[in-house]
C-alpha atoms as a PDB file:
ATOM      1  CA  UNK A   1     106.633  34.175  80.822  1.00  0.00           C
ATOM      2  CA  UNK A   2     103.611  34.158  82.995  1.00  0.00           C
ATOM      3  CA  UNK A   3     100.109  33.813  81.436  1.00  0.00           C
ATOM      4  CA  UNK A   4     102.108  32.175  78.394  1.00  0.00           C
ATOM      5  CA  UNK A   5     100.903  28.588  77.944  1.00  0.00           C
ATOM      6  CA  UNK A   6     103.430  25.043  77.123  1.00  0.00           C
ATOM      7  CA  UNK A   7     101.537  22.334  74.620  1.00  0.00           C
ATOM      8  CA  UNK A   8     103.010  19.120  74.676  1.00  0.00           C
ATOM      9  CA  UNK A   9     102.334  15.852  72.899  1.00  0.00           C
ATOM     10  CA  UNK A  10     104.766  13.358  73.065  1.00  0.00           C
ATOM     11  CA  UNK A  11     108.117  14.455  72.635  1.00  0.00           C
ATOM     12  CA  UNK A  12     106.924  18.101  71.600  1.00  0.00           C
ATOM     13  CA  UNK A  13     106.863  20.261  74.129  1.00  0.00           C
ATOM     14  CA  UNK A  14     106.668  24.333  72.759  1.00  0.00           C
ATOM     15  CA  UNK A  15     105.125  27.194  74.311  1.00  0.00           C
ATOM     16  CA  UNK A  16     103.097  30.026  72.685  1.00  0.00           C
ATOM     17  CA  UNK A  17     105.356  32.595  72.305  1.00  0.00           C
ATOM     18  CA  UNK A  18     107.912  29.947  70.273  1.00  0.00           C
ATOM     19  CA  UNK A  19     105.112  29.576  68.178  1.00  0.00           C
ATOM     20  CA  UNK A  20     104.817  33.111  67.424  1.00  0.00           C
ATOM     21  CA  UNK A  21     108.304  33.319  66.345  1.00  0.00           C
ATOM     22  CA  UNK A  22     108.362  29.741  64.239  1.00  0.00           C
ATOM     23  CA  UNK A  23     105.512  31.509  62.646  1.00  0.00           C
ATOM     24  CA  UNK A  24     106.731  34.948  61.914  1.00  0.00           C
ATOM     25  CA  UNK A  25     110.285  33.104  60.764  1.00  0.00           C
ATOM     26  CA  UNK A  26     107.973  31.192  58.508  1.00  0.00           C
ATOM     27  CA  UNK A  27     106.350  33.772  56.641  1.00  0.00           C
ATOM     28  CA  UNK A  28     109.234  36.479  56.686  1.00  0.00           C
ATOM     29  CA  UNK A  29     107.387  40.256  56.230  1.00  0.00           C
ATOM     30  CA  UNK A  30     109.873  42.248  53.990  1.00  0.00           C
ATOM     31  CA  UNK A  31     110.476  44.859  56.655  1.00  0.00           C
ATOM     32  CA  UNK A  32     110.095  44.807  60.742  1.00  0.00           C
ATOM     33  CA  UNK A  33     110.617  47.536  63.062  1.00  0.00           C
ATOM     34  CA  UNK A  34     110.607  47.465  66.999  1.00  0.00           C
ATOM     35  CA  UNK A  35     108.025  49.931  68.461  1.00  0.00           C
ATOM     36  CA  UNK A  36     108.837  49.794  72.395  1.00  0.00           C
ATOM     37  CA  UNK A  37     109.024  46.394  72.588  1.00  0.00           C
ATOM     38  CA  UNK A  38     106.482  45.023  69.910  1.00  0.00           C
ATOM     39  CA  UNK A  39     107.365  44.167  66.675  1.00  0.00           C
ATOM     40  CA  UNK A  40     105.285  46.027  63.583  1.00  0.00           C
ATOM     41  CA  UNK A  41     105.949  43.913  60.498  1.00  0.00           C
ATOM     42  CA  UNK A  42     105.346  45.725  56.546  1.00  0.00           C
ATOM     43  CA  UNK A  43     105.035  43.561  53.195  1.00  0.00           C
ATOM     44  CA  UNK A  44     102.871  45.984  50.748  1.00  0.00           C
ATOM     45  CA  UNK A  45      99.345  44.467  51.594  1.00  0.00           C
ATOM     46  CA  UNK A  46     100.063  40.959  51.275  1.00  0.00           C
ATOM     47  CA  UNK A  47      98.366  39.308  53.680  1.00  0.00           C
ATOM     48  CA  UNK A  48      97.550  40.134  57.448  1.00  0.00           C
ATOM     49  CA  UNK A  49     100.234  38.203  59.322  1.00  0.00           C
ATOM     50  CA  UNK A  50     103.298  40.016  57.249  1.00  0.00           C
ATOM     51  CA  UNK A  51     101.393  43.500  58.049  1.00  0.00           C
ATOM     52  CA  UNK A  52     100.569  43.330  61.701  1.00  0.00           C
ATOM     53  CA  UNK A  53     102.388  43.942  65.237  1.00  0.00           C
ATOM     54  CA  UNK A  54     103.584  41.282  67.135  1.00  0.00           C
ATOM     55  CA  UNK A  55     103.016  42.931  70.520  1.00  0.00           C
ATOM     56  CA  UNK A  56     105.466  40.550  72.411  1.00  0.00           C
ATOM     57  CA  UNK A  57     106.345  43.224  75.194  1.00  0.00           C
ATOM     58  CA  UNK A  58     104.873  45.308  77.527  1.00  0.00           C
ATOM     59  CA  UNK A  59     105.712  49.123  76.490  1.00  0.00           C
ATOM     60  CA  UNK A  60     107.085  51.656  78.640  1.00  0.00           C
ATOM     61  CA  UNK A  61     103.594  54.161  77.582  1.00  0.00           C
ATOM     62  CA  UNK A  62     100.835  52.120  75.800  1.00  0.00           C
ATOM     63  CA  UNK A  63      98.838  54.995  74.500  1.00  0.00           C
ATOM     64  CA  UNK A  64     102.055  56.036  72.966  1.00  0.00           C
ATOM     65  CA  UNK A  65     102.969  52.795  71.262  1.00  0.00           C
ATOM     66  CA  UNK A  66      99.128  52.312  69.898  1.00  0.00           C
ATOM     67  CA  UNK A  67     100.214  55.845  68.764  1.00  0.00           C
ATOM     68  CA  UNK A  68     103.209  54.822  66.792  1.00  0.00           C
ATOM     69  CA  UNK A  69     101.840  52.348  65.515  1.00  0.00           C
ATOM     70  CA  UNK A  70      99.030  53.849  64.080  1.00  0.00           C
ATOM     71  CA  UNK A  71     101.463  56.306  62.510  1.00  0.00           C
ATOM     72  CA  UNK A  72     103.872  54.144  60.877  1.00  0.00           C
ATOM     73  CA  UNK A  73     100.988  51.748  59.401  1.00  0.00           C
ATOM     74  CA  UNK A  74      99.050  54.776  57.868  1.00  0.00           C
ATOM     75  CA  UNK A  75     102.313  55.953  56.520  1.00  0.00           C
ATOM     76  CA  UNK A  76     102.131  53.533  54.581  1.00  0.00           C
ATOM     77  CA  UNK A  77      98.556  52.737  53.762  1.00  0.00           C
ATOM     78  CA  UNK A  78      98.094  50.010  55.398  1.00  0.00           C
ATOM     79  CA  UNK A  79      95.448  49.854  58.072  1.00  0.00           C
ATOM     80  CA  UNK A  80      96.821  49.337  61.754  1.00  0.00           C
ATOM     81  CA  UNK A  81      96.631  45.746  62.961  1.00  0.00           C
ATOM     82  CA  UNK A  82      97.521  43.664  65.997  1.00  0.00           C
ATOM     83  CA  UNK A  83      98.044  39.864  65.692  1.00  0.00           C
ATOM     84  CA  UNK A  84      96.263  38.910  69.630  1.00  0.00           C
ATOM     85  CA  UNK A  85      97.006  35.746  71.075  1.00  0.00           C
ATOM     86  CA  UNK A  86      98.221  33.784  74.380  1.00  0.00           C
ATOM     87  CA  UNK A  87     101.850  35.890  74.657  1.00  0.00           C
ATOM     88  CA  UNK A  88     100.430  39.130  73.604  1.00  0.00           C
ATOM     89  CA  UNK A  89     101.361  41.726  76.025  1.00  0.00           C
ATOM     90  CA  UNK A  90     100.091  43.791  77.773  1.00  0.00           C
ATOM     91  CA  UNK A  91      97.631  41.139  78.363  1.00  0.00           C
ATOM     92  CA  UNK A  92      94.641  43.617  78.237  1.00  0.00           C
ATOM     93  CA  UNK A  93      95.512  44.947  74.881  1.00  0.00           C
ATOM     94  CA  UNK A  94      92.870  43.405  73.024  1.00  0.00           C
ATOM     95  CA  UNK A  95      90.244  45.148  75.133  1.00  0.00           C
ATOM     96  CA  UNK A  96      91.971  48.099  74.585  1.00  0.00           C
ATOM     97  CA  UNK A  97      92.199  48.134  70.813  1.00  0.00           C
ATOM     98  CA  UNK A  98      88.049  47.121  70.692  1.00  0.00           C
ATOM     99  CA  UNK A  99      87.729  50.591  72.694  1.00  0.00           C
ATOM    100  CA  UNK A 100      89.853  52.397  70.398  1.00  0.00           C
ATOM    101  CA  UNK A 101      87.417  50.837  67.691  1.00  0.00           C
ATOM    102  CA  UNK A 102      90.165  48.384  66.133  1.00  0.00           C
ATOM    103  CA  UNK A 103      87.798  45.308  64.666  1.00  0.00           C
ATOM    104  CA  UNK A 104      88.201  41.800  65.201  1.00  0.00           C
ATOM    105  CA  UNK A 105      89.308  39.518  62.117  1.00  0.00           C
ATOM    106  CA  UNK A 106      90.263  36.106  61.152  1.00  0.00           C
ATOM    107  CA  UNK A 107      90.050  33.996  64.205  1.00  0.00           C
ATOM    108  CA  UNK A 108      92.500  31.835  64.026  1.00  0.00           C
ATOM    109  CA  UNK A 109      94.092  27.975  65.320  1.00  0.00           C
ATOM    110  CA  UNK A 110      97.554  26.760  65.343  1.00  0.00           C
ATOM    111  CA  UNK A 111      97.741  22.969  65.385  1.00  0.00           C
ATOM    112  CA  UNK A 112     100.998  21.221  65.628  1.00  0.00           C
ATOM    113  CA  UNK A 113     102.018  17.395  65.010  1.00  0.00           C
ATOM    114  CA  UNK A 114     104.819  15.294  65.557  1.00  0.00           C
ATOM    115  CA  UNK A 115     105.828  14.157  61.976  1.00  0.00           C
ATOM    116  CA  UNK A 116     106.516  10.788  63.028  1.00  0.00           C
ATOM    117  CA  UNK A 117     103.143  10.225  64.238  1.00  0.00           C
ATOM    118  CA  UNK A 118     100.873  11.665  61.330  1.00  0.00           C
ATOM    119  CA  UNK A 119      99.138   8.311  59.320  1.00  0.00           C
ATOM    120  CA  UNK A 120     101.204   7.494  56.515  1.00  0.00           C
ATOM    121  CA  UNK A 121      99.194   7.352  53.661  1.00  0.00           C
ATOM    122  CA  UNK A 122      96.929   9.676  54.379  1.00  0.00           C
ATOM    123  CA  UNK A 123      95.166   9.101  51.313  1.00  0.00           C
ATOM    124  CA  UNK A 124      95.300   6.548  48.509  1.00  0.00           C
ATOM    125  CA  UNK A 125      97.317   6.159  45.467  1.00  0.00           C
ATOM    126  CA  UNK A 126      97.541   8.762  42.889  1.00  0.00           C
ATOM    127  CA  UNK A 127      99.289  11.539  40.972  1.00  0.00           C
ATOM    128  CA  UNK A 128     102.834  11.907  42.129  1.00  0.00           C
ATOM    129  CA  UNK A 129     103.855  14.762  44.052  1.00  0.00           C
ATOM    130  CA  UNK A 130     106.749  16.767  43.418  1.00  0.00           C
ATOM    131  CA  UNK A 131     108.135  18.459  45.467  1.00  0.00           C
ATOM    132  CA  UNK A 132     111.158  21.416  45.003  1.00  0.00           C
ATOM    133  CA  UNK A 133     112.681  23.625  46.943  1.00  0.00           C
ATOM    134  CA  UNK A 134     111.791  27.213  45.197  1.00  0.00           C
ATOM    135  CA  UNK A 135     108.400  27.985  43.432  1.00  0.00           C
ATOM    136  CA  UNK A 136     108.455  27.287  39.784  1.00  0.00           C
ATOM    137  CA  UNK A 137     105.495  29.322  37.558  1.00  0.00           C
ATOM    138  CA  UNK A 138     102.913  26.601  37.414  1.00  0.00           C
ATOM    139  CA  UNK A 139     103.309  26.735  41.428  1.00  0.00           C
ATOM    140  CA  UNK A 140     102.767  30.397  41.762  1.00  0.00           C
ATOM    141  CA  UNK A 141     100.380  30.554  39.484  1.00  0.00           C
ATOM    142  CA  UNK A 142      98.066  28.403  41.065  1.00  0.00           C
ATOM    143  CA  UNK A 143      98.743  29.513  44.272  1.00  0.00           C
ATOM    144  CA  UNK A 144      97.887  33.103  43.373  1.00  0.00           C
ATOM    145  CA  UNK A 145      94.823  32.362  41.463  1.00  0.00           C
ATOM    146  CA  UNK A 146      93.260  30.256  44.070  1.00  0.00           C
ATOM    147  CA  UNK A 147      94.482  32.986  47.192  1.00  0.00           C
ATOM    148  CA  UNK A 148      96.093  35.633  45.703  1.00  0.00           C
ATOM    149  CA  UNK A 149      96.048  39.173  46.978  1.00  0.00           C
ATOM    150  CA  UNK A 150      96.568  42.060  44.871  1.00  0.00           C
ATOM    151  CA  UNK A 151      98.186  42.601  41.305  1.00  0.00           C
ATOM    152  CA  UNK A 152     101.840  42.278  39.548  1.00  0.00           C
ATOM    153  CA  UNK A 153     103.548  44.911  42.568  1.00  0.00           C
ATOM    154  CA  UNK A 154     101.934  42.401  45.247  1.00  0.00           C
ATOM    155  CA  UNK A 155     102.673  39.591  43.773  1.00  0.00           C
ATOM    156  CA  UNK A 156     106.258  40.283  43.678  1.00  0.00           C
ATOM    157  CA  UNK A 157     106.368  40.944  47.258  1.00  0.00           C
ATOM    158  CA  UNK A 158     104.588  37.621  47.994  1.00  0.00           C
ATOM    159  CA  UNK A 159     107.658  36.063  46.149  1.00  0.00           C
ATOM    160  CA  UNK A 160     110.211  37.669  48.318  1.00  0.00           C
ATOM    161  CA  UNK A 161     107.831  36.463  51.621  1.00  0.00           C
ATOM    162  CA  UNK A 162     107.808  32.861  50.078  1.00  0.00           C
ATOM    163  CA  UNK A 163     111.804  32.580  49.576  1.00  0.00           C
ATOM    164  CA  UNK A 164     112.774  34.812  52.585  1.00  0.00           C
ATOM    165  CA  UNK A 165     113.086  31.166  54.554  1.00  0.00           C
ATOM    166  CA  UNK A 166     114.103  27.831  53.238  1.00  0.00           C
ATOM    167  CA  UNK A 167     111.109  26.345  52.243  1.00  0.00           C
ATOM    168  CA  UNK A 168     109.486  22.994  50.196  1.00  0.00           C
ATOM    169  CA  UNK A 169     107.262  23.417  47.587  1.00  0.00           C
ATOM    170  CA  UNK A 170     104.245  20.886  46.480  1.00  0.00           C
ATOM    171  CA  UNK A 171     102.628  20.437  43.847  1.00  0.00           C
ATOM    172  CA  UNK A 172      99.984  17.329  41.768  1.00  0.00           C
ATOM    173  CA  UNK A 173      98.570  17.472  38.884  1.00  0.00           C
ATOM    174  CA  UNK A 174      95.836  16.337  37.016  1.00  0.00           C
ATOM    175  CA  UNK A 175      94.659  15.804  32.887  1.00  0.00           C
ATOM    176  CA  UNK A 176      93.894  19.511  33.515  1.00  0.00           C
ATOM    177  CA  UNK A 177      97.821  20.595  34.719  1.00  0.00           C
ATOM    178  CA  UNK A 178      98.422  21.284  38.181  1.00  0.00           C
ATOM    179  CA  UNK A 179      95.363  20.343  41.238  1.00  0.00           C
ATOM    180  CA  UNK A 180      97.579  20.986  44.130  1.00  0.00           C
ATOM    181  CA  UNK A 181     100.404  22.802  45.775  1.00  0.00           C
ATOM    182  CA  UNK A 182     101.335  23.752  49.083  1.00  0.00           C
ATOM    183  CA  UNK A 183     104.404  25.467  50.972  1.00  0.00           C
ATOM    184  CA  UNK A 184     106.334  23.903  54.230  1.00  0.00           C
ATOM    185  CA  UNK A 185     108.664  26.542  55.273  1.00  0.00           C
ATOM    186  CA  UNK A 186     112.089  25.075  57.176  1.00  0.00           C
ATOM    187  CA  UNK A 187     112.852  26.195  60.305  1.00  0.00           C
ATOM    188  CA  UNK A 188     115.412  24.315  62.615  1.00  0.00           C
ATOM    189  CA  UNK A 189     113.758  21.773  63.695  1.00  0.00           C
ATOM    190  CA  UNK A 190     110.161  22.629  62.797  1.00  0.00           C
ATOM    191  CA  UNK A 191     108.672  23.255  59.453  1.00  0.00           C
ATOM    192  CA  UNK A 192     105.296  25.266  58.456  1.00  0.00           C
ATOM    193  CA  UNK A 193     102.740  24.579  56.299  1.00  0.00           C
ATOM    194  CA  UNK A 194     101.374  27.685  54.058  1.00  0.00           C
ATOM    195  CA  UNK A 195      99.364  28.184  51.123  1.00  0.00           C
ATOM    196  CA  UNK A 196      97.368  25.387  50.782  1.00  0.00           C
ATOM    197  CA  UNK A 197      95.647  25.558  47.519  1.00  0.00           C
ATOM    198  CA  UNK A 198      93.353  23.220  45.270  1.00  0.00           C
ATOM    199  CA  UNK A 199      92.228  24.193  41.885  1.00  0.00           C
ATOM    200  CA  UNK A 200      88.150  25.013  42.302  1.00  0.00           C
ATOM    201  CA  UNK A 201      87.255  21.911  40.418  1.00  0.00           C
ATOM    202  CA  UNK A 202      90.057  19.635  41.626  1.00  0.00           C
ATOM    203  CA  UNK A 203      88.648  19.321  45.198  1.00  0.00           C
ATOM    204  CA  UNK A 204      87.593  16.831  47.684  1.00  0.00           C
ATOM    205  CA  UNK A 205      89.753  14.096  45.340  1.00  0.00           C
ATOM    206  CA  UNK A 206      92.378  13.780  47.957  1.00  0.00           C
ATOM    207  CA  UNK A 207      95.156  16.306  46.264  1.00  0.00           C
ATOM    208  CA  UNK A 208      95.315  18.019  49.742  1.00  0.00           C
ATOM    209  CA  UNK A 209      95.761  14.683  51.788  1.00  0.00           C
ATOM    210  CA  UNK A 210      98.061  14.358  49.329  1.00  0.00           C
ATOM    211  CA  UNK A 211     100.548  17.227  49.051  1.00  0.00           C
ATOM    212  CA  UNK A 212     100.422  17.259  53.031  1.00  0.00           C
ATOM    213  CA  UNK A 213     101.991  13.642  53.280  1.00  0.00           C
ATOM    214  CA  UNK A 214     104.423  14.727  50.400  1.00  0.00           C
ATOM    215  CA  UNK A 215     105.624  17.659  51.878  1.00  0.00           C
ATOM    216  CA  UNK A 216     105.546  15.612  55.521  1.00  0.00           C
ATOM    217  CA  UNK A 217     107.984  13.013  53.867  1.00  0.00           C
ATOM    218  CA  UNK A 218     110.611  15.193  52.151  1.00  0.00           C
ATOM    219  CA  UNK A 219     110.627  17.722  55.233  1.00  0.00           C
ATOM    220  CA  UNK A 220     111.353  14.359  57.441  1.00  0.00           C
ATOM    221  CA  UNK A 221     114.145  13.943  55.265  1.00  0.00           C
ATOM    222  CA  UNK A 222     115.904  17.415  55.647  1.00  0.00           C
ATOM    223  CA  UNK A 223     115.509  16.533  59.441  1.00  0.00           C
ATOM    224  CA  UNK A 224     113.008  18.195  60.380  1.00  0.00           C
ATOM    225  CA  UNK A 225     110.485  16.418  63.638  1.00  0.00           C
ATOM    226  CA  UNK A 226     107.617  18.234  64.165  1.00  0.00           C
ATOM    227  CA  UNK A 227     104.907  20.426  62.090  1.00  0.00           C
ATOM    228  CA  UNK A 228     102.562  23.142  62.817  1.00  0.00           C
ATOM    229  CA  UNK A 229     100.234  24.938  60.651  1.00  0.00           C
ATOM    230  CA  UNK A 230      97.464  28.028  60.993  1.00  0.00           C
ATOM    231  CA  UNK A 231      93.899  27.338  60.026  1.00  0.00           C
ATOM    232  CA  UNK A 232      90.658  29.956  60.515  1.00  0.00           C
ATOM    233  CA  UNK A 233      88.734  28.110  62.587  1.00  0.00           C
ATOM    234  CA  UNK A 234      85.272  28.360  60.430  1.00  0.00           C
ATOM    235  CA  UNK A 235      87.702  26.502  57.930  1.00  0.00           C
ATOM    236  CA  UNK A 236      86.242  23.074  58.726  1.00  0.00           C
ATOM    237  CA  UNK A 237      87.138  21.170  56.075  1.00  0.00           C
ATOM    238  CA  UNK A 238      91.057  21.937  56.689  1.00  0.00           C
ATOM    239  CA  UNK A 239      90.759  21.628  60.032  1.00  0.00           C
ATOM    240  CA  UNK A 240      88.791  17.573  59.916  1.00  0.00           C
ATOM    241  CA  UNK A 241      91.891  17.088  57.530  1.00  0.00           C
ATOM    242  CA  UNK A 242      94.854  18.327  59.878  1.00  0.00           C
ATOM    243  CA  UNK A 243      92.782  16.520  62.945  1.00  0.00           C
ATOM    244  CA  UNK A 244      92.568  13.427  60.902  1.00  0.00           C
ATOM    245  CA  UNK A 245      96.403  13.762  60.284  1.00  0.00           C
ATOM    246  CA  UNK A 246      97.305  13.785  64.113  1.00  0.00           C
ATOM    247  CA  UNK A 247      97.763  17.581  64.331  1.00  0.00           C
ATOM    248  CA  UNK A 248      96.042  19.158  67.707  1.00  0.00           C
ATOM    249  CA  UNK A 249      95.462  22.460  68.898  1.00  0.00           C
ATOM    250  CA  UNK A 250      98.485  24.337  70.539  1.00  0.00           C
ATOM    251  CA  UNK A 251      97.459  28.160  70.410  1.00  0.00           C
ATOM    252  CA  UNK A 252      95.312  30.843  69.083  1.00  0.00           C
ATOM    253  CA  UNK A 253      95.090  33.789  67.623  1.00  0.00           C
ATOM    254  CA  UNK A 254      92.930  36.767  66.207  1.00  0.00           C
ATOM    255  CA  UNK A 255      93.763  40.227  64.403  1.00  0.00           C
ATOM    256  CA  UNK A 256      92.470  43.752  65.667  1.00  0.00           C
ATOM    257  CA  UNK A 257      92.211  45.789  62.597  1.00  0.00           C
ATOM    258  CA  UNK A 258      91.285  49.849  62.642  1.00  0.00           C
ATOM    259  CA  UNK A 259      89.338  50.020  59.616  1.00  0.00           C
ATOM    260  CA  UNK A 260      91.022  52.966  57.331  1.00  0.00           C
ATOM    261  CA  UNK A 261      88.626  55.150  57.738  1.00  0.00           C
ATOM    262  CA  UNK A 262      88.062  56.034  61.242  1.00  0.00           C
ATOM    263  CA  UNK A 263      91.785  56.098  61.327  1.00  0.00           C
ATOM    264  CA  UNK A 264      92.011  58.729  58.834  1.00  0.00           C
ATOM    265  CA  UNK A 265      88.649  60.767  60.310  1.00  0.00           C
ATOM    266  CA  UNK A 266      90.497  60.438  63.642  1.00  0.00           C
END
């Protein structure tokens, strides 16, 4: 696809637009629905990438999918939001959501790595990791408290988003109960890394450094080869960790987000 960018590193050679879809498959929204070409995804509020469009195609009448869109998201009560990045088309779309007076939020990088290649350790001995392959309570719970969104209904729903893939799940602990956990999510030959959490008081011990190797290592042996993950890019602190790991920037992205209530007002 023109305009559409290839990383490579080594052996790993992906383009943007197979990130896009490693990523979607990784964090499954509950519903999707085609709108002319782009893909609108719905999971009750829980967070931005399960409740944005994936505008992969051109549409036959823009003004008339922005339209739609609009539509089915307020139907809903969820504000209107486009995940913008290298593959987005139309490519002008982003300029043409900021007109319409859509705000932009979370910038965003994707870094990938070749698991072969990141350090092993990463970090020094400690705590063992263990690692399953649904989340058990202690999981969740940490999870949510550190980057929940939402109460008992939403919390739900971020259940069926977590086990809607095959999917590894981290976690350490400490004299307190559990530090750490994280989420790699299995797909072909590729896994993701979500939800990233450390207990307030547990960090900047090394219980991230930690579950990433963990969740590296088991993933390597269900076969998978390479890794990528999302970060915000003011997160600097993840992002001198991934970097440290071997993981480099392969793509971008941002959200355009029509706040509720110049929707509503029209």
């Amino acid at each position: 696809m023109p305009g559409v960018s290839t990383v490579s590193y080594t052996a790993l050679v992906i383009s943007t637009i197979e990130l896009d879809e490693l990523m979607r498959r990784g964090w499954p929204a509950t519903r999707e629905t085609t709108v002319d070409g782009w893909l609108a995804r719905f999971s009750g509020e829980v967070t931005r990438r399960a409740n944005s469009v994936l505008p992969f195609h051109s549409p036959s009448d823009l003004e008339e999918a922005i339209g739609r869109v609009e539509e089915l998201y307020h139907c809903r009560g969820l504000p209107p939001t486009f995940q913008i990045g290298p593959a987005t088309r139309p490519s002008g779309l982003d300029a043409v959501l900021a007109r319409r007076g859509y705000e932009l939020r979370t910038p965003t990088v994707v870094l990938v790595a070749a698991i072969e290649e990141v350090p092993h350790p990463l970090s020094g001995t400690g705590p063992e990791i263990r690692v399953r392959h649904r989340p058990d309570t202690t999981w969740t719970e940490l999870w949510w408290e550190v980057d929940g969104r939402g109460g008992v209904g939403s919390r739900a729903i971020a259940h069926e988003i977590l086990t809607g893939v095959p999917a590894l799940y981290a976690s350490r602990e400490d004299r307190h109960g559990v530090a750490a956990v994280g989420r790699l999510a299995l797909v072909g030959s590729w896994a993701g890394l979500y939800c990233m959490a450390v207990r307030p008081d547990a960090r900047r011990r090394g219980h991230a450094s930690a579950i990433l190797r963990g969740l590296l290592d088991r993933a390597a042996e269900c076969g998978s080869k390479y890794a990528w993950l999302q970060v915000t890019t003011d997160n600097h602190a993840a992002r001198s960790l991934y970097e440290r790991a071997g993981f480099r920037q392969a793509s971008h992205y941002h959200y355009r987000e029509l706040p509720t209530k110049r929707f509503r007002s029209g």
